[in-house]
ModelCIF file with pLDDT and N, C-alpha, C, O atoms, coordinates in Angstrom:
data_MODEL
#
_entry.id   MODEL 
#
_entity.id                         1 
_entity.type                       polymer 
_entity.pdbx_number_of_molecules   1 
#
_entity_poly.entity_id                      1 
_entity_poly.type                           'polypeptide(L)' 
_entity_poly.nstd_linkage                   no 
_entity_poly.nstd_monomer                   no 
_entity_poly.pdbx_seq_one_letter_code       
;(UNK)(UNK)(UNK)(UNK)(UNK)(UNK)(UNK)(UNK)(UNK)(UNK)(UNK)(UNK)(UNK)(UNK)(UNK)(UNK)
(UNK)(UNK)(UNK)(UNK)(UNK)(UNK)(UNK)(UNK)(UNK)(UNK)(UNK)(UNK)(UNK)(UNK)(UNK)(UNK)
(UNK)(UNK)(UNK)(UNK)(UNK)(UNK)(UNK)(UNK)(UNK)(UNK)(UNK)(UNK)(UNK)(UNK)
;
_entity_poly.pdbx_seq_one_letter_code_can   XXXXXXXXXXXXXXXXXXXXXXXXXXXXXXXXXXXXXXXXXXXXXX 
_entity_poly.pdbx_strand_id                 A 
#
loop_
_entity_poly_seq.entity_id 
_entity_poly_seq.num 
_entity_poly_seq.mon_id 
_entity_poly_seq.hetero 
1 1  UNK n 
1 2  UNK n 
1 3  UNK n 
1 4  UNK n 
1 5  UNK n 
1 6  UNK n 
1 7  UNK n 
1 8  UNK n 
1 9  UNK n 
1 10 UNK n 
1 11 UNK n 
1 12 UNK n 
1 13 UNK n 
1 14 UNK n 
1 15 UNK n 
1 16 UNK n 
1 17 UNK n 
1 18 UNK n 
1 19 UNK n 
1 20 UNK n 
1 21 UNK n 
1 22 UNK n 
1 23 UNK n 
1 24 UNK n 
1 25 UNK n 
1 26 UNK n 
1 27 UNK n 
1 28 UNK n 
1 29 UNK n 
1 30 UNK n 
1 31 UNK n 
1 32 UNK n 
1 33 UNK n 
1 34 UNK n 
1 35 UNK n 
1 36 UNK n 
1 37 UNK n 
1 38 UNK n 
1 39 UNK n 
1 40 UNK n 
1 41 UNK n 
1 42 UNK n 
1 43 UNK n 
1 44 UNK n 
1 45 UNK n 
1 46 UNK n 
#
_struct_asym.id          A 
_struct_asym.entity_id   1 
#
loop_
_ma_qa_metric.id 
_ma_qa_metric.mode 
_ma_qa_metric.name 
_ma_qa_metric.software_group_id 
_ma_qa_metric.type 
1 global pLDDT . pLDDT 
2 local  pLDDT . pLDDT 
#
_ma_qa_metric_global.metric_id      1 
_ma_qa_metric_global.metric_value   72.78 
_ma_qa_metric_global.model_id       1 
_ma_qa_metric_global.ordinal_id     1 
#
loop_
_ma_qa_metric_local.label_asym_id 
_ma_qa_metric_local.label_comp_id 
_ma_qa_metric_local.label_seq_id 
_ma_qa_metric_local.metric_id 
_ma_qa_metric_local.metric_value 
_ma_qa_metric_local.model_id 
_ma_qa_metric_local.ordinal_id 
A UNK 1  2 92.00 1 1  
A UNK 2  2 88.00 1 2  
A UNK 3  2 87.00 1 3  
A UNK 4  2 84.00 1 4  
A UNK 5  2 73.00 1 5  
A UNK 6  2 64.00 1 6  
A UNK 7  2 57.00 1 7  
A UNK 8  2 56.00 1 8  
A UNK 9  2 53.00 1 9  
A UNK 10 2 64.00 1 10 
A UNK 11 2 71.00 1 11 
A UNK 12 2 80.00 1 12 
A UNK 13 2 85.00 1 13 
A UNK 14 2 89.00 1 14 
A UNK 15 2 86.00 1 15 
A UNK 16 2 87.00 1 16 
A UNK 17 2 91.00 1 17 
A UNK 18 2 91.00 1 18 
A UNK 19 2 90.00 1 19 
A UNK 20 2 87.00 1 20 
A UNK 21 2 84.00 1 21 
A UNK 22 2 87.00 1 22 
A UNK 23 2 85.00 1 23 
A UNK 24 2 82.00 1 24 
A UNK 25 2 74.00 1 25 
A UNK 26 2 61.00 1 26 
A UNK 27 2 53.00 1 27 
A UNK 28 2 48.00 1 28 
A UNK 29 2 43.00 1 29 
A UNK 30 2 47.00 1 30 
A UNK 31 2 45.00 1 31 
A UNK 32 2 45.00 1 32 
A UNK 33 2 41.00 1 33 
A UNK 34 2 40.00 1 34 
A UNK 35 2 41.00 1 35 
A UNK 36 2 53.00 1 36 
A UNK 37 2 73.00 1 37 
A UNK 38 2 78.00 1 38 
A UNK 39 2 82.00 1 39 
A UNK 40 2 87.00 1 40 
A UNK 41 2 91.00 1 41 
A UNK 42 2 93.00 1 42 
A UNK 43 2 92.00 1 43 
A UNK 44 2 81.00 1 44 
A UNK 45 2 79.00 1 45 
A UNK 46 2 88.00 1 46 
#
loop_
_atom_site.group_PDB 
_atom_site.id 
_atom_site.type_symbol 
_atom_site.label_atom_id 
_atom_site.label_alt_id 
_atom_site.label_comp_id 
_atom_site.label_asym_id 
_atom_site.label_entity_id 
_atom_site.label_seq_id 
_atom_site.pdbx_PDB_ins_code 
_atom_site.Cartn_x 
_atom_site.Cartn_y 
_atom_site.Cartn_z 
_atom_site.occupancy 
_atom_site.B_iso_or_equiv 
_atom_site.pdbx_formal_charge 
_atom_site.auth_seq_id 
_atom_site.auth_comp_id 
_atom_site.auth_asym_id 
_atom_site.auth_atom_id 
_atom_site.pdbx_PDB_model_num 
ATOM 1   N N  . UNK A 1 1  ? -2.840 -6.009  -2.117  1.00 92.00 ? 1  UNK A N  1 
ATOM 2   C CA . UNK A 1 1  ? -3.323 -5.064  -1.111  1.00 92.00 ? 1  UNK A CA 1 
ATOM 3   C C  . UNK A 1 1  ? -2.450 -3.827  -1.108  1.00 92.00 ? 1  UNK A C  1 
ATOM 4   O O  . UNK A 1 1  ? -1.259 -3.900  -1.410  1.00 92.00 ? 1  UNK A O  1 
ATOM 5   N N  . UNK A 1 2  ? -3.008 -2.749  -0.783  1.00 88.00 ? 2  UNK A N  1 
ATOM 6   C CA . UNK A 1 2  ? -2.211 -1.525  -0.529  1.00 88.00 ? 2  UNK A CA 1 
ATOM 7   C C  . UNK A 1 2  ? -2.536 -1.131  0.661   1.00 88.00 ? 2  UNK A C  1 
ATOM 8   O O  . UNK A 1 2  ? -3.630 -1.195  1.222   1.00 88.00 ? 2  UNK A O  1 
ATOM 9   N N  . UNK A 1 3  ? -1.263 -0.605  1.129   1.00 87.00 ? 3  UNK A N  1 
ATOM 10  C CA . UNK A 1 3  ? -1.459 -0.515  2.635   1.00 87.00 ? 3  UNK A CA 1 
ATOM 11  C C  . UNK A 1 3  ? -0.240 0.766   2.875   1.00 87.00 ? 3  UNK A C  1 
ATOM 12  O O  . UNK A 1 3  ? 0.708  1.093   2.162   1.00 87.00 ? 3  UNK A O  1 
ATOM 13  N N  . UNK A 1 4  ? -0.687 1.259   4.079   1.00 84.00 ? 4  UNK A N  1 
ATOM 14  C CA . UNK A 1 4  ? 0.521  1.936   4.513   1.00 84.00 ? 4  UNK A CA 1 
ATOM 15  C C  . UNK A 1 4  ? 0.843  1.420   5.899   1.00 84.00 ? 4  UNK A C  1 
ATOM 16  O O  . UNK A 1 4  ? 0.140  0.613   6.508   1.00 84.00 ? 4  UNK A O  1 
ATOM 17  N N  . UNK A 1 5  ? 2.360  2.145   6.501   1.00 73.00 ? 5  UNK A N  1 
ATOM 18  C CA . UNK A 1 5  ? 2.898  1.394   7.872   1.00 73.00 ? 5  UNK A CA 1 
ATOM 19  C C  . UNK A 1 5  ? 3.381  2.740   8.219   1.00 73.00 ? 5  UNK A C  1 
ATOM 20  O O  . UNK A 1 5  ? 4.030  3.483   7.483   1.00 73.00 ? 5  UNK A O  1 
ATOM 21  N N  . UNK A 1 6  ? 3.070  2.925   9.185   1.00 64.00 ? 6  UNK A N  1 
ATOM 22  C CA . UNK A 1 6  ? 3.644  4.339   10.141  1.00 64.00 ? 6  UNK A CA 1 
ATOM 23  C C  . UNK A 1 6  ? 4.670  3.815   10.937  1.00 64.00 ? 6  UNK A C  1 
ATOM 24  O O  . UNK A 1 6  ? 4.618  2.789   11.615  1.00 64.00 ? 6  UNK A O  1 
ATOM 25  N N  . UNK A 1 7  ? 5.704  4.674   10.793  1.00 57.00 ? 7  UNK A N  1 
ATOM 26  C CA . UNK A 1 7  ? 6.682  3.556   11.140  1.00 57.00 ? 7  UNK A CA 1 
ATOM 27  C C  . UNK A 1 7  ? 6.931  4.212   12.623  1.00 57.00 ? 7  UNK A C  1 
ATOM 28  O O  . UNK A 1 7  ? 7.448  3.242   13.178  1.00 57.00 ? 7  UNK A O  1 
ATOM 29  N N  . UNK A 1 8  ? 6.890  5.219   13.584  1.00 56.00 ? 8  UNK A N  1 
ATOM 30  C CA . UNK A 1 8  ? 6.394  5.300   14.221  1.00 56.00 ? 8  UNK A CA 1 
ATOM 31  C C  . UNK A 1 8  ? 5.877  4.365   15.558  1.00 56.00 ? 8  UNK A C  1 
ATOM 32  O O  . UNK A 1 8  ? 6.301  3.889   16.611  1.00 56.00 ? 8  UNK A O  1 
ATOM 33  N N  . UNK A 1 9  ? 4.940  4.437   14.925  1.00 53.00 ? 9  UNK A N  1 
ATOM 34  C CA . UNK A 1 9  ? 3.407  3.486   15.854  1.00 53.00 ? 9  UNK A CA 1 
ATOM 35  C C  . UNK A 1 9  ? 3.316  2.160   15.429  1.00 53.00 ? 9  UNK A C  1 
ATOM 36  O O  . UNK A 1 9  ? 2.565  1.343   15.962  1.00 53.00 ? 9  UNK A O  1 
ATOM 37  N N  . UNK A 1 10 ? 4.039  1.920   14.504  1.00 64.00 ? 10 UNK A N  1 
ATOM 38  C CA . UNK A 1 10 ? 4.207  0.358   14.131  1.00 64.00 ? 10 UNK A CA 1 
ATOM 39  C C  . UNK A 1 10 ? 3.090  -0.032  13.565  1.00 64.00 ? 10 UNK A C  1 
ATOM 40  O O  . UNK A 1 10 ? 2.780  -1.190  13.844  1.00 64.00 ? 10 UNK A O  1 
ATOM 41  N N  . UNK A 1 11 ? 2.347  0.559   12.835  1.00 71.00 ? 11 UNK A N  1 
ATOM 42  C CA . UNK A 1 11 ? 1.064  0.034   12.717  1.00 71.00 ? 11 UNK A CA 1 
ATOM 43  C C  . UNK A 1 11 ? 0.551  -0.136  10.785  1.00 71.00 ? 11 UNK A C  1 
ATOM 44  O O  . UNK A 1 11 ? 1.096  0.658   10.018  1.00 71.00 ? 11 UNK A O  1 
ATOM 45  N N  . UNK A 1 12 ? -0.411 -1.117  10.221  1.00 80.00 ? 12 UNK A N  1 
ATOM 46  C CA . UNK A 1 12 ? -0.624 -1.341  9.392   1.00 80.00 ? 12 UNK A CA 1 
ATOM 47  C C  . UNK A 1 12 ? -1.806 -0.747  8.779   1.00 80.00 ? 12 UNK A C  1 
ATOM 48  O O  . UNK A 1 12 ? -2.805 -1.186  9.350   1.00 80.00 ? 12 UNK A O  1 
ATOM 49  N N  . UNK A 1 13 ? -2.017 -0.159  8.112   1.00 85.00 ? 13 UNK A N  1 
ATOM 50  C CA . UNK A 1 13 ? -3.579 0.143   7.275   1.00 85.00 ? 13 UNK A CA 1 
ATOM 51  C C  . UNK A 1 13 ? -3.475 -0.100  5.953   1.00 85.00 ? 13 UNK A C  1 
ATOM 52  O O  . UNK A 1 13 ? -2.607 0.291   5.171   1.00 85.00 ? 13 UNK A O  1 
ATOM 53  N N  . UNK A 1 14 ? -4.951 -1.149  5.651   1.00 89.00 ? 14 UNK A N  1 
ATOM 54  C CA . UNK A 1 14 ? -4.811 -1.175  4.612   1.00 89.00 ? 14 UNK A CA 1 
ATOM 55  C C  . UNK A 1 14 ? -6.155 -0.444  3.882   1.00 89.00 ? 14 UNK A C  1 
ATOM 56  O O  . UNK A 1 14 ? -7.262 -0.366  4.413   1.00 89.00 ? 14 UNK A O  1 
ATOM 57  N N  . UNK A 1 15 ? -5.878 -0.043  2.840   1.00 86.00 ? 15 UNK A N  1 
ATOM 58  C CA . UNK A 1 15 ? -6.517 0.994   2.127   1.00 86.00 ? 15 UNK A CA 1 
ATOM 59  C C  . UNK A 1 15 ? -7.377 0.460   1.021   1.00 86.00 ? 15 UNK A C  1 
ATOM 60  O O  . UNK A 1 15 ? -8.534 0.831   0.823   1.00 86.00 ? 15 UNK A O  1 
ATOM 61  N N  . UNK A 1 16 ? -6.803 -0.341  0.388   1.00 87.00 ? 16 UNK A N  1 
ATOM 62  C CA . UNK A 1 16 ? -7.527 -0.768  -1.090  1.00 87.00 ? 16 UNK A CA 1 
ATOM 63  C C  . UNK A 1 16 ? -6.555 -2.245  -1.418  1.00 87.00 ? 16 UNK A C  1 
ATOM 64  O O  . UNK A 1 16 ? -5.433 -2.525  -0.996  1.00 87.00 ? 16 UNK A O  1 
ATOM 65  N N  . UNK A 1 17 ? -7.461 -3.019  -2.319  1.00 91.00 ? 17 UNK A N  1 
ATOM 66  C CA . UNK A 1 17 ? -7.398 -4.028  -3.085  1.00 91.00 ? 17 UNK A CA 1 
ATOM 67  C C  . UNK A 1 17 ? -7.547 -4.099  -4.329  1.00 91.00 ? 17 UNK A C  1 
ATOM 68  O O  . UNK A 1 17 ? -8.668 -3.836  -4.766  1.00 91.00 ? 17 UNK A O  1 
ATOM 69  N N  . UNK A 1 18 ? -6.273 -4.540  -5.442  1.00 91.00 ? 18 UNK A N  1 
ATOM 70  C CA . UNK A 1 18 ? -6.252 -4.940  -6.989  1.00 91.00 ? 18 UNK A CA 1 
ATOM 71  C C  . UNK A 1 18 ? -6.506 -5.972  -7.214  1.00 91.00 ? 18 UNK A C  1 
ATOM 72  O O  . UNK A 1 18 ? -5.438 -6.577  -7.127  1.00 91.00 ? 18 UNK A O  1 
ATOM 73  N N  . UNK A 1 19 ? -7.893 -7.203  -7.677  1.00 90.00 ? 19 UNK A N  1 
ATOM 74  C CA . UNK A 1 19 ? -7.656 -8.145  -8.210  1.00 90.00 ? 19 UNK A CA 1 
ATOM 75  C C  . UNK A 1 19 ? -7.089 -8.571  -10.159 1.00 90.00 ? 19 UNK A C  1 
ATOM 76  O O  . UNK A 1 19 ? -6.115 -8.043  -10.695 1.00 90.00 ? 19 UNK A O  1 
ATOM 77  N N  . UNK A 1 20 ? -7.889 -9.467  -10.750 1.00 87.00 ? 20 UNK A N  1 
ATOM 78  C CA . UNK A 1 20 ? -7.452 -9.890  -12.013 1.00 87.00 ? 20 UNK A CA 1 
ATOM 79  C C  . UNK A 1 20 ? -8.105 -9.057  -12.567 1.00 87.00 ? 20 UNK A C  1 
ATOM 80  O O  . UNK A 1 20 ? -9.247 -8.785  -12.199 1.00 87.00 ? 20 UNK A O  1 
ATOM 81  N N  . UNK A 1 21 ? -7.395 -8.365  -13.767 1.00 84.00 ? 21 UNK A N  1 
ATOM 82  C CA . UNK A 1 21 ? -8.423 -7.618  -14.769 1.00 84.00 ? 21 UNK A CA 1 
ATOM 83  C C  . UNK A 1 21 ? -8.069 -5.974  -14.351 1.00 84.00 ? 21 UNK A C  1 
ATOM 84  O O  . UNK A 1 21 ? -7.908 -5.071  -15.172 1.00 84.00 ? 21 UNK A O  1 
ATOM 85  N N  . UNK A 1 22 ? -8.006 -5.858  -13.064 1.00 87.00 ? 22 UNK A N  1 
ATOM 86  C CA . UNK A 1 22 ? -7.579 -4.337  -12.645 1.00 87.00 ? 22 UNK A CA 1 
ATOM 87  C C  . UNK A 1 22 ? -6.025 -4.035  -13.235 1.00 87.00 ? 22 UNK A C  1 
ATOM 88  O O  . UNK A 1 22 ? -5.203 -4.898  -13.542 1.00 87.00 ? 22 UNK A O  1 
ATOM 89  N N  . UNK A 1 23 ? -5.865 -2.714  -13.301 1.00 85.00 ? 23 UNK A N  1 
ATOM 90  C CA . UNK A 1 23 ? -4.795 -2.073  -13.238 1.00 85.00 ? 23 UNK A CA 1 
ATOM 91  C C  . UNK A 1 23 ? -4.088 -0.959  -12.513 1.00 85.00 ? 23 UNK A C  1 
ATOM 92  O O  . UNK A 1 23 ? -4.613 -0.650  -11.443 1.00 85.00 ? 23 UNK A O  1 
ATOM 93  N N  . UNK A 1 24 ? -3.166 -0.385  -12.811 1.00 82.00 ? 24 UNK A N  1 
ATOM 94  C CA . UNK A 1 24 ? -2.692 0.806   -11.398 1.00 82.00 ? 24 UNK A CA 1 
ATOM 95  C C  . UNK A 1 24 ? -1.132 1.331   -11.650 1.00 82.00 ? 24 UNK A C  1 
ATOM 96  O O  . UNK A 1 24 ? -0.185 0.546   -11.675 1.00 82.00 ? 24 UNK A O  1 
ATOM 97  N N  . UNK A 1 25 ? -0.953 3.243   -11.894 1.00 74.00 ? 25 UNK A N  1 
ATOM 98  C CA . UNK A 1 25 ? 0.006  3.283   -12.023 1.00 74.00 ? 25 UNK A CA 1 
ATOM 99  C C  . UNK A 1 25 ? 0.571  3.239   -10.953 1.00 74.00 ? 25 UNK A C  1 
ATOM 100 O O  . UNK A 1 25 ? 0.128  2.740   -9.918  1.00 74.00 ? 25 UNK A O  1 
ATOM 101 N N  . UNK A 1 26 ? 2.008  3.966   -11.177 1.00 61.00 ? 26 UNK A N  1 
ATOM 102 C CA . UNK A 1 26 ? 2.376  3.714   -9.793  1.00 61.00 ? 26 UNK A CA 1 
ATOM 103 C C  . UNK A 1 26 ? 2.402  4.892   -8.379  1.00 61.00 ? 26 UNK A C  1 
ATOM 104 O O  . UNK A 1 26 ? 2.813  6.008   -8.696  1.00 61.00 ? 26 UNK A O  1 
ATOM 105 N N  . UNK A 1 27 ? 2.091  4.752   -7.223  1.00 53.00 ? 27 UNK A N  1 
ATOM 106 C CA . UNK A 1 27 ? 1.762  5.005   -6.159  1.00 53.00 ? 27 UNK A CA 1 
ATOM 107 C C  . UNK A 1 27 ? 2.313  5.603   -5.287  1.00 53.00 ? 27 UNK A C  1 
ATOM 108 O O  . UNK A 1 27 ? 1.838  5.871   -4.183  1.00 53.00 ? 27 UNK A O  1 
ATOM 109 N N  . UNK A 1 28 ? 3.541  5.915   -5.757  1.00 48.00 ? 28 UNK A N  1 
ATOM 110 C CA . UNK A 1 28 ? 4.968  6.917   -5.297  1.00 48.00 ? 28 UNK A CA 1 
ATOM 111 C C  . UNK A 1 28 ? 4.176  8.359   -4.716  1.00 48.00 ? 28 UNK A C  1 
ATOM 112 O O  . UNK A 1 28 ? 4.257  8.596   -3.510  1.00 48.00 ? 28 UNK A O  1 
ATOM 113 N N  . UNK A 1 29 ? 3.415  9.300   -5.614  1.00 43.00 ? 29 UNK A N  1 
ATOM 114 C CA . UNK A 1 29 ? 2.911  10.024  -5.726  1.00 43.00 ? 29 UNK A CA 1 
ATOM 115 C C  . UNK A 1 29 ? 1.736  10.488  -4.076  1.00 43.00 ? 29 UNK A C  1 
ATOM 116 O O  . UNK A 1 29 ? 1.508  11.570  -3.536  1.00 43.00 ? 29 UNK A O  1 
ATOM 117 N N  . UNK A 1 30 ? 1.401  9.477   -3.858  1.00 47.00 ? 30 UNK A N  1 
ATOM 118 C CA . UNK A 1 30 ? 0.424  9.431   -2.860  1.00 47.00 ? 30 UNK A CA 1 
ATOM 119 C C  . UNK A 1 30 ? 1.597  9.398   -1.638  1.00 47.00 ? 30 UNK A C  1 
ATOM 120 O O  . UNK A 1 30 ? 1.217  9.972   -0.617  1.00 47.00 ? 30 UNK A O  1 
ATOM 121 N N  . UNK A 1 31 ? 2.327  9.090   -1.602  1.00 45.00 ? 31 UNK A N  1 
ATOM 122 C CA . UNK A 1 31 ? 3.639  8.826   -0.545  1.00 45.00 ? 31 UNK A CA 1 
ATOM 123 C C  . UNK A 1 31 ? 3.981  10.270  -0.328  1.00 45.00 ? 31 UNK A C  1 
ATOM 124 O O  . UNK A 1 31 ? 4.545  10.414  -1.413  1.00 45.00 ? 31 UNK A O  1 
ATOM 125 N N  . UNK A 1 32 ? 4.081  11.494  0.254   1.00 45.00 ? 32 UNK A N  1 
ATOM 126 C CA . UNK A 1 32 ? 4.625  12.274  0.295   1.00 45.00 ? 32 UNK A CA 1 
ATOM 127 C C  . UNK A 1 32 ? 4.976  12.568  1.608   1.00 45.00 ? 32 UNK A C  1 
ATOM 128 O O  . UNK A 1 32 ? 5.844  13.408  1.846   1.00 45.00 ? 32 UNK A O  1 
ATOM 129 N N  . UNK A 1 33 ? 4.285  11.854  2.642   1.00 41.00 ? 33 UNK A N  1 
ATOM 130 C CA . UNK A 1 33 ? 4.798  11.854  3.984   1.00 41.00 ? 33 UNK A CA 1 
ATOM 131 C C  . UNK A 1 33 ? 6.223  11.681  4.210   1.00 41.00 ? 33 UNK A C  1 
ATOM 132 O O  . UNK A 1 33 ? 6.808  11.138  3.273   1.00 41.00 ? 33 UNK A O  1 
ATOM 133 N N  . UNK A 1 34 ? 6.900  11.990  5.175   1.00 40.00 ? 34 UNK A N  1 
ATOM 134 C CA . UNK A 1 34 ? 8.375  10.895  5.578   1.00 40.00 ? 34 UNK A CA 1 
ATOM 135 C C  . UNK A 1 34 ? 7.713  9.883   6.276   1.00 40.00 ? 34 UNK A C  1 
ATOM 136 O O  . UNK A 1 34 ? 7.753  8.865   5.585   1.00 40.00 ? 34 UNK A O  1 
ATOM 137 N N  . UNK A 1 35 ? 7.110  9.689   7.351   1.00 41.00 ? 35 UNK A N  1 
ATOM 138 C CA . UNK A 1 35 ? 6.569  8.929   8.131   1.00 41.00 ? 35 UNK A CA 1 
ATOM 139 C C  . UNK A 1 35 ? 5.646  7.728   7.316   1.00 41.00 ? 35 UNK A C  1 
ATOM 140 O O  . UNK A 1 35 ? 5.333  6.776   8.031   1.00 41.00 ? 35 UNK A O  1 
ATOM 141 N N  . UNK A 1 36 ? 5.236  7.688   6.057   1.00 53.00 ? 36 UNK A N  1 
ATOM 142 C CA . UNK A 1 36 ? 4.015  7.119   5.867   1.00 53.00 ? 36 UNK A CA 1 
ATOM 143 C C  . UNK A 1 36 ? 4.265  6.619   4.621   1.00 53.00 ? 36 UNK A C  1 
ATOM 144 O O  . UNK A 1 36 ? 4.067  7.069   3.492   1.00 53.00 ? 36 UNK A O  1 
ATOM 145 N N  . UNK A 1 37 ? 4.818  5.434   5.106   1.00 73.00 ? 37 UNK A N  1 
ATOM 146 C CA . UNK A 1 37 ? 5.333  4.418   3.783   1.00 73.00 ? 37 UNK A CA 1 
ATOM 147 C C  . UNK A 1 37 ? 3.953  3.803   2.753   1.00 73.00 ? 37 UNK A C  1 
ATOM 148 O O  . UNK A 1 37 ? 3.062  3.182   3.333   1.00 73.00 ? 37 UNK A O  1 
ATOM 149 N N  . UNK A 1 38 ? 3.891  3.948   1.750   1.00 78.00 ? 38 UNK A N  1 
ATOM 150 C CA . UNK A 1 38 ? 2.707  3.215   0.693   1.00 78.00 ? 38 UNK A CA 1 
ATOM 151 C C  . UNK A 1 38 ? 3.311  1.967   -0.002  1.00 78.00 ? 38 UNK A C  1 
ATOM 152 O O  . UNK A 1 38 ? 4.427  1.947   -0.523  1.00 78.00 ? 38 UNK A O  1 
ATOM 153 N N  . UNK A 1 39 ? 2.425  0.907   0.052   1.00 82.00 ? 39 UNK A N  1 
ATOM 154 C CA . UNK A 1 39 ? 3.443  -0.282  -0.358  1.00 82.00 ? 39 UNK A CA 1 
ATOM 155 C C  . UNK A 1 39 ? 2.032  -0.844  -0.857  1.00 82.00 ? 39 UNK A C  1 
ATOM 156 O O  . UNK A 1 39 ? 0.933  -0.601  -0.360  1.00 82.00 ? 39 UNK A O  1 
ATOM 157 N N  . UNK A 1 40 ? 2.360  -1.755  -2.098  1.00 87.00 ? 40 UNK A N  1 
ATOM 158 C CA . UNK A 1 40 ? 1.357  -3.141  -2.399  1.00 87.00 ? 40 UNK A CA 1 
ATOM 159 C C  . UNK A 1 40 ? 2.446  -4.103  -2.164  1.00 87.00 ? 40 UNK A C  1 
ATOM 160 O O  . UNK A 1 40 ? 3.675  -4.085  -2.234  1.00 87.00 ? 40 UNK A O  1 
ATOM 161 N N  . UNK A 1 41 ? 1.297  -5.163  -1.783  1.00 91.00 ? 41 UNK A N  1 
ATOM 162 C CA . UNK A 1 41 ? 2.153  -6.334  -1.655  1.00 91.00 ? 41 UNK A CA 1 
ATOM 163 C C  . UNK A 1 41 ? 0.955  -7.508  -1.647  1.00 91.00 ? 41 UNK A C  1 
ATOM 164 O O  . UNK A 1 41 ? -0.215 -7.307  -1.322  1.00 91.00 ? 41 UNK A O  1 
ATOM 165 N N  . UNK A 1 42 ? 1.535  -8.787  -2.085  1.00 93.00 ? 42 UNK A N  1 
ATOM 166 C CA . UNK A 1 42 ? 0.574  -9.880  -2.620  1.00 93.00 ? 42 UNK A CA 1 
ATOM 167 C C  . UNK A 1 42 ? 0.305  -10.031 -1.565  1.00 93.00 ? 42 UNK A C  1 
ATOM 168 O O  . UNK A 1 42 ? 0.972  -10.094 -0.532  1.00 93.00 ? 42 UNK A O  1 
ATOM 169 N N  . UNK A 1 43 ? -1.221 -10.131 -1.888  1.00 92.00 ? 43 UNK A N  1 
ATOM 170 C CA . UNK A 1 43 ? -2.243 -10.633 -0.464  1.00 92.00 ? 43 UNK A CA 1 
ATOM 171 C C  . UNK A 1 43 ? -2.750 -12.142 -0.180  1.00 92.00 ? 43 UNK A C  1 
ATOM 172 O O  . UNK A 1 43 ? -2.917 -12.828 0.828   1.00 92.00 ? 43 UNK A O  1 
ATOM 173 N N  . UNK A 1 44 ? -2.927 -12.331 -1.697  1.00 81.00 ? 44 UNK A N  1 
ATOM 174 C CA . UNK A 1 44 ? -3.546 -14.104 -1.401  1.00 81.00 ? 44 UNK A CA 1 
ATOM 175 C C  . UNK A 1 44 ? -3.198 -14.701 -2.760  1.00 81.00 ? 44 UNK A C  1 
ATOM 176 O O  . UNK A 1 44 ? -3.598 -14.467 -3.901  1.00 81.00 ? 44 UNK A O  1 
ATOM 177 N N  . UNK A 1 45 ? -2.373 -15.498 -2.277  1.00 79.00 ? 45 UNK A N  1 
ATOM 178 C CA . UNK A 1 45 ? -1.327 -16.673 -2.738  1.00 79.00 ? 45 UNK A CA 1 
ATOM 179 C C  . UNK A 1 45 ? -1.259 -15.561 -4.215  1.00 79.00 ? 45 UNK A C  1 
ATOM 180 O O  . UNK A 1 45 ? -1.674 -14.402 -4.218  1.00 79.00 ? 45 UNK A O  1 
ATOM 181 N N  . UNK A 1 46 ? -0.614 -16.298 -5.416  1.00 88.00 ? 46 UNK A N  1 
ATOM 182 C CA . UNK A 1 46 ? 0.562  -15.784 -5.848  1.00 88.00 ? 46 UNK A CA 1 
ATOM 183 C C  . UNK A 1 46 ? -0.267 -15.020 -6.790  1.00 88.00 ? 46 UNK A C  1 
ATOM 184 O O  . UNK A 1 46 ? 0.260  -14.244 -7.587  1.00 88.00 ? 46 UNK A O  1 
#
């Protein structure tokens, strides 16, 4: 899952999903906020 967290407001959005077979560079780029962290992180089991 990719998601961002406003750190802020404490709050989660998630934006998009990578399953098997997909790919993705990396996501730094879209981050340009200070406030508005971009993160993937495993969503369902490993």
């Amino acid at each position: 899952a990719c998601r961002t967290f406003a750190r802020e407001a404490e709050e989660v959005d998630y934006l998009q999903f990578y399953k098997q077979g997909q790919c993705f560079l990396s996501l730094d780029s879209f981050s340009s906020q200070e406030k508005l962290n971009l993160e993937l992180v495993a969503f369902d089991g490993e």
